[in-house]
N, C-alpha and C. Protein backbone atom coordinates (compact mmCIF):
# COMPACT_ATOMS: atom_id res chain seq x y z
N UNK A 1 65.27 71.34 75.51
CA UNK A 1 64.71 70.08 75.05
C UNK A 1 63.61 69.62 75.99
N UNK A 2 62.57 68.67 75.54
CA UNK A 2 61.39 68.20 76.42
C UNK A 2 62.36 67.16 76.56
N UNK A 3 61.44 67.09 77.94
CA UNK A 3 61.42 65.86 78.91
C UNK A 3 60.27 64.90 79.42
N UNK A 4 60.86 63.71 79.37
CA UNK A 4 59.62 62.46 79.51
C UNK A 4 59.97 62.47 81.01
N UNK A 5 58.27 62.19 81.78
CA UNK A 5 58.25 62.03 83.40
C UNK A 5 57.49 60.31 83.11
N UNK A 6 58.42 59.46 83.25
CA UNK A 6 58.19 58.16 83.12
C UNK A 6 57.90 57.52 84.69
N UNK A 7 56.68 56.78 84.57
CA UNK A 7 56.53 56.26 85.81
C UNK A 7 55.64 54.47 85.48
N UNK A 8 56.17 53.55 86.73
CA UNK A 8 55.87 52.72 86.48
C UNK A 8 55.00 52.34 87.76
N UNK A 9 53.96 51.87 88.08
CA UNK A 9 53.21 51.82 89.63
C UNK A 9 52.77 50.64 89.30
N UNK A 10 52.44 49.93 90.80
CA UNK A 10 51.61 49.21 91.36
C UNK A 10 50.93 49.83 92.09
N UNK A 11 49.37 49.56 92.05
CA UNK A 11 48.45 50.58 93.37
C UNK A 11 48.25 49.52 93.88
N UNK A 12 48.22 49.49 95.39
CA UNK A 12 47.84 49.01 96.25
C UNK A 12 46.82 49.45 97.46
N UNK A 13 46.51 50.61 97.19
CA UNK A 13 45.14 51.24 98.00
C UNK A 13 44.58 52.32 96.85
N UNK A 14 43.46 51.90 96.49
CA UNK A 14 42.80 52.57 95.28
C UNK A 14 42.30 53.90 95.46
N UNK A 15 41.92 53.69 96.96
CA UNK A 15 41.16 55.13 97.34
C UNK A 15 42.37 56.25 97.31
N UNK A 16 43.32 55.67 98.28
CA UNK A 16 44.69 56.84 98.33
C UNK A 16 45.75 57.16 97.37
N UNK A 17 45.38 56.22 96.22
CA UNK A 17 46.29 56.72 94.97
C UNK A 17 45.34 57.66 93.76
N UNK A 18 44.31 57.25 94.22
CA UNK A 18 42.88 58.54 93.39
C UNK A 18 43.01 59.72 93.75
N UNK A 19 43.31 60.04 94.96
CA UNK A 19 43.62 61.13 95.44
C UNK A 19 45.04 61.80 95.30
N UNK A 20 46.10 60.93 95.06
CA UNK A 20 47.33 61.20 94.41
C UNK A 20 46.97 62.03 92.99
N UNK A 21 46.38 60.34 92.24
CA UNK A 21 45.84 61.40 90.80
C UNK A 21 45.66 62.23 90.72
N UNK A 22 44.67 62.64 91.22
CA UNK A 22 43.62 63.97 90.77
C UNK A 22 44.83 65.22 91.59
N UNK A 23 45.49 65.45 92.36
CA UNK A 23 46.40 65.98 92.89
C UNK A 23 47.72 66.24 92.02
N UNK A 24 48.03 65.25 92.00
CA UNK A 24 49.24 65.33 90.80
C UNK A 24 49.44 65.58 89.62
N UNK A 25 47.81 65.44 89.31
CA UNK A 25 47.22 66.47 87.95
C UNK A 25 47.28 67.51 87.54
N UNK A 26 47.00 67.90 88.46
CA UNK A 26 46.95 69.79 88.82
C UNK A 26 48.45 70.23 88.92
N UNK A 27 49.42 69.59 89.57
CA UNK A 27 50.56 70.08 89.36
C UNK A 27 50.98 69.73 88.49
N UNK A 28 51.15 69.25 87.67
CA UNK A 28 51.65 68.63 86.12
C UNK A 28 51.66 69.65 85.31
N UNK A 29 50.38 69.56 85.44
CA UNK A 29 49.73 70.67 84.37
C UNK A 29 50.46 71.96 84.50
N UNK A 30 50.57 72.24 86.14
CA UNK A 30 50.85 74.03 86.36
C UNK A 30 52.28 74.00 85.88
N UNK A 31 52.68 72.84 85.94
CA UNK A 31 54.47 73.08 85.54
C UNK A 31 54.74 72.48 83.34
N UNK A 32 53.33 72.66 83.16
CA UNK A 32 53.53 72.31 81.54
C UNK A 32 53.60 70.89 81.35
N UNK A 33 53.48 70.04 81.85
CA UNK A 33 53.16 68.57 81.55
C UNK A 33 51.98 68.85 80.94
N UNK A 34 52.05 67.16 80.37
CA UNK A 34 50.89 66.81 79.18
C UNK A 34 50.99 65.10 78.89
N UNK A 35 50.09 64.66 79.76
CA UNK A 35 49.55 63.31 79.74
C UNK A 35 49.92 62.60 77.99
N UNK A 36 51.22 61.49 78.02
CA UNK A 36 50.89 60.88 77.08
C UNK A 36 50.95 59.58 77.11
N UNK A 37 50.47 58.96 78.17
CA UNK A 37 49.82 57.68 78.22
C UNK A 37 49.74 57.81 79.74
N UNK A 38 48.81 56.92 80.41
CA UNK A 38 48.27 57.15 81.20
C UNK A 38 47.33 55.72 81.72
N UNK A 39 47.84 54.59 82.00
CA UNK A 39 46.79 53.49 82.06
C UNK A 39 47.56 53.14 80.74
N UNK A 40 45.54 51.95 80.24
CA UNK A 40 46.05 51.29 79.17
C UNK A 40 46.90 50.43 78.97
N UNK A 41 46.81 49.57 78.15
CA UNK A 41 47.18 48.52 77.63
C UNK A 41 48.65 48.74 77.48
N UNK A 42 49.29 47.63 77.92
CA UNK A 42 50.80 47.43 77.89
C UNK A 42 51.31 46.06 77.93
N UNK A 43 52.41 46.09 77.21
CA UNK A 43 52.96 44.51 76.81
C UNK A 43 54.53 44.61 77.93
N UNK A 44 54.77 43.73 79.08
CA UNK A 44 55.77 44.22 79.73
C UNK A 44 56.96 43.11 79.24
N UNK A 45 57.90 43.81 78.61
CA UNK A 45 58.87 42.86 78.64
C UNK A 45 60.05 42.55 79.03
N UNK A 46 60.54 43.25 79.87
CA UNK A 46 61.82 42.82 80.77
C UNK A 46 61.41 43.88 82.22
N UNK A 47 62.21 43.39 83.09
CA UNK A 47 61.82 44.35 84.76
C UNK A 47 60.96 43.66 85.56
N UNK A 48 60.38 44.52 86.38
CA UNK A 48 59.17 44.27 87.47
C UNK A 48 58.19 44.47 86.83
N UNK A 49 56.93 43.71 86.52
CA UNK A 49 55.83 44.27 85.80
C UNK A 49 54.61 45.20 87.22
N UNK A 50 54.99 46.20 86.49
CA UNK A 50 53.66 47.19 87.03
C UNK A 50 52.77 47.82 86.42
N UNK A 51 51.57 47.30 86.46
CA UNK A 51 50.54 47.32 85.72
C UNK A 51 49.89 48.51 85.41
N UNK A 52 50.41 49.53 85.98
CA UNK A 52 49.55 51.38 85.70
C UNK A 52 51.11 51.59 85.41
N UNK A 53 51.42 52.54 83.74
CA UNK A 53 52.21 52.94 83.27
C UNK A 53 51.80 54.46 82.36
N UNK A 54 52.77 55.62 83.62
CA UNK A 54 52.03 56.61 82.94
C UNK A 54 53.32 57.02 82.68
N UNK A 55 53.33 58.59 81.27
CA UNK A 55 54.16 59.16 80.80
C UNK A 55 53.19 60.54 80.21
N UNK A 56 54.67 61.38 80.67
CA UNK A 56 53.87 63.11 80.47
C UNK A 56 55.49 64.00 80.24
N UNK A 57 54.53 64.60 79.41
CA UNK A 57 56.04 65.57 78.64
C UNK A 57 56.20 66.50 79.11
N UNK A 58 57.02 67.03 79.64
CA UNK A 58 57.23 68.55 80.14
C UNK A 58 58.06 69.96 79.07
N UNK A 59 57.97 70.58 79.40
CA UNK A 59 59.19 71.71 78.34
C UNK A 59 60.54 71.22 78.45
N UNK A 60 60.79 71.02 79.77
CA UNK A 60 62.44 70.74 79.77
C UNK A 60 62.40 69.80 81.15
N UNK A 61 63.48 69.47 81.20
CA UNK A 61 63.95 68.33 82.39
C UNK A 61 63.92 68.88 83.82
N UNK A 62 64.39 70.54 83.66
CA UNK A 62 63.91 71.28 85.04
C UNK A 62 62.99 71.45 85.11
N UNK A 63 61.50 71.61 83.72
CA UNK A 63 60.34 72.30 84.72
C UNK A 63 59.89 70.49 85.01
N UNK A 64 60.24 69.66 84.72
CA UNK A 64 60.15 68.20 85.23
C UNK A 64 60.17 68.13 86.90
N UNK A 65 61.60 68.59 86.95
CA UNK A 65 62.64 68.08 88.08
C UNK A 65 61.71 69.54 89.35
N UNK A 66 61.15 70.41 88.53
CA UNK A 66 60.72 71.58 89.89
C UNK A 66 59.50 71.01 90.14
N UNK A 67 58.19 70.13 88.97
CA UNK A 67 57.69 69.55 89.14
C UNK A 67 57.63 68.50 90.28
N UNK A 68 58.40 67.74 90.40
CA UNK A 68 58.23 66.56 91.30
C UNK A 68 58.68 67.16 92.62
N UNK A 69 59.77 68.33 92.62
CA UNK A 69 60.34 68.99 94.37
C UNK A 69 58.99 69.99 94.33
N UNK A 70 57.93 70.65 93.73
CA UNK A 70 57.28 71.40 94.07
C UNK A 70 56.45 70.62 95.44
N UNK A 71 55.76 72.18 95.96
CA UNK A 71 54.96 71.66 97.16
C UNK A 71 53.68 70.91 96.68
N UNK A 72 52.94 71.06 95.80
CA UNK A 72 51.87 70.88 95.06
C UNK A 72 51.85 68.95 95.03
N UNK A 73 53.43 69.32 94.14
CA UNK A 73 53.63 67.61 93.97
C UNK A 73 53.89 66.86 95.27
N UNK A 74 54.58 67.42 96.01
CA UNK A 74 55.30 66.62 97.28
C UNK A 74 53.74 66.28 97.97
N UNK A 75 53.05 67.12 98.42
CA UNK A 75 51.80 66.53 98.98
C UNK A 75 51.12 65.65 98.24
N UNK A 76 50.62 65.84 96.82
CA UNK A 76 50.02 64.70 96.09
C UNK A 76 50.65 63.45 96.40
N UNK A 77 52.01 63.35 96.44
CA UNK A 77 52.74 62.42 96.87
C UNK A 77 52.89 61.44 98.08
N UNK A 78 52.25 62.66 99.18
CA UNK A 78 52.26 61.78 100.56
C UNK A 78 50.71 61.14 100.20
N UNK A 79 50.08 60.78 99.50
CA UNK A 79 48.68 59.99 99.43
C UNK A 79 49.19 58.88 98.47
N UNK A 80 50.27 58.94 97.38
CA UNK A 80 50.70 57.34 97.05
C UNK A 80 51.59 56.67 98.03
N UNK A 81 52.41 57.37 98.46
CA UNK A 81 53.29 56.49 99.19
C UNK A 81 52.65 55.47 100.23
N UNK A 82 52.67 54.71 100.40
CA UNK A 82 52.01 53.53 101.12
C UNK A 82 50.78 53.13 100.34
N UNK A 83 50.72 53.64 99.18
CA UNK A 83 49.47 53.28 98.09
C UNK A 83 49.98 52.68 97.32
N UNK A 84 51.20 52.60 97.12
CA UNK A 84 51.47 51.97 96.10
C UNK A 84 53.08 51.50 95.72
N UNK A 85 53.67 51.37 94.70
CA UNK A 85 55.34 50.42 94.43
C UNK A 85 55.25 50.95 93.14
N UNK A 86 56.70 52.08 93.61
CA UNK A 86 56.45 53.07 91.98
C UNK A 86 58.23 53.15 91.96
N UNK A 87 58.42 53.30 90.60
CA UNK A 87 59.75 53.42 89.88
C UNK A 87 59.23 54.88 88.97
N UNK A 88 60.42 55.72 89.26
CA UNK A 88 59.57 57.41 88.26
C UNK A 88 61.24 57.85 87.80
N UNK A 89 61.29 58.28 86.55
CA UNK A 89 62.30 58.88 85.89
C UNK A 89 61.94 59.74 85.00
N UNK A 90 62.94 60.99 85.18
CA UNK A 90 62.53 61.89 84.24
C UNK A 90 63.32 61.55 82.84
N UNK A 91 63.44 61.67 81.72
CA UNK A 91 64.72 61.08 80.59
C UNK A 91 64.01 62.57 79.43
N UNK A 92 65.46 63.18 78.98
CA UNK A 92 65.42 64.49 78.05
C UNK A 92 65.05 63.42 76.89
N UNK A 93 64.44 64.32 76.28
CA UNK A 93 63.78 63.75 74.98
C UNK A 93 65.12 64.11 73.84
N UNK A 94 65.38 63.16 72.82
CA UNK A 94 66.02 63.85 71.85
C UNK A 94 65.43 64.67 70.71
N UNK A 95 66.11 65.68 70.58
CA UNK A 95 65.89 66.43 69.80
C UNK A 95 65.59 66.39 68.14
């Protein structure tokens, strides 16, 4: 089954979460993700509102889960952390 890589951010340093992006792109991709929202317009209605809300589908919940422990990702990663206030879940899609 696919899997949704749900993430909710606040950026707080623009320069060092651009560089997350474009980083975390590239590994997405190499592990079969596929951008389906990304930014854009959002209506928040219950939680913490964080204003950049992205979501990307993977094949399955492991190539998700090897996704985010890969090395690729873990470094993209050390350029948000202190960039930003992020909530990320992977959730299996139903079938």
């Amino acid at each position: 089954m696919t899997a949704l890589w749900i993430a909710h951010v606040t950026v707080t340093d623009e320069a060092a979460y651009g560089e997350y992006a474009k980083r975390a792109t590239v590994a997405i991709a190499d592990h079969g993700g596929v951008f389906l929202a990304r930014g854009g317009k959002y209506e928040q209605l219950e939680g913490p509102d964080r204003p950049r809300n992205v979501v990307a589908r993977f094949p399955s919940l492991q190539a998700a889960h090897d996704c985010y422990y890969s090395q690729a990702y873990q470094e993209a990663l050390g350029f948000a952390k202190g960039a930003s206030q992020r909530e990320l879940s992977i959730v299996e899609e139903i079938a």
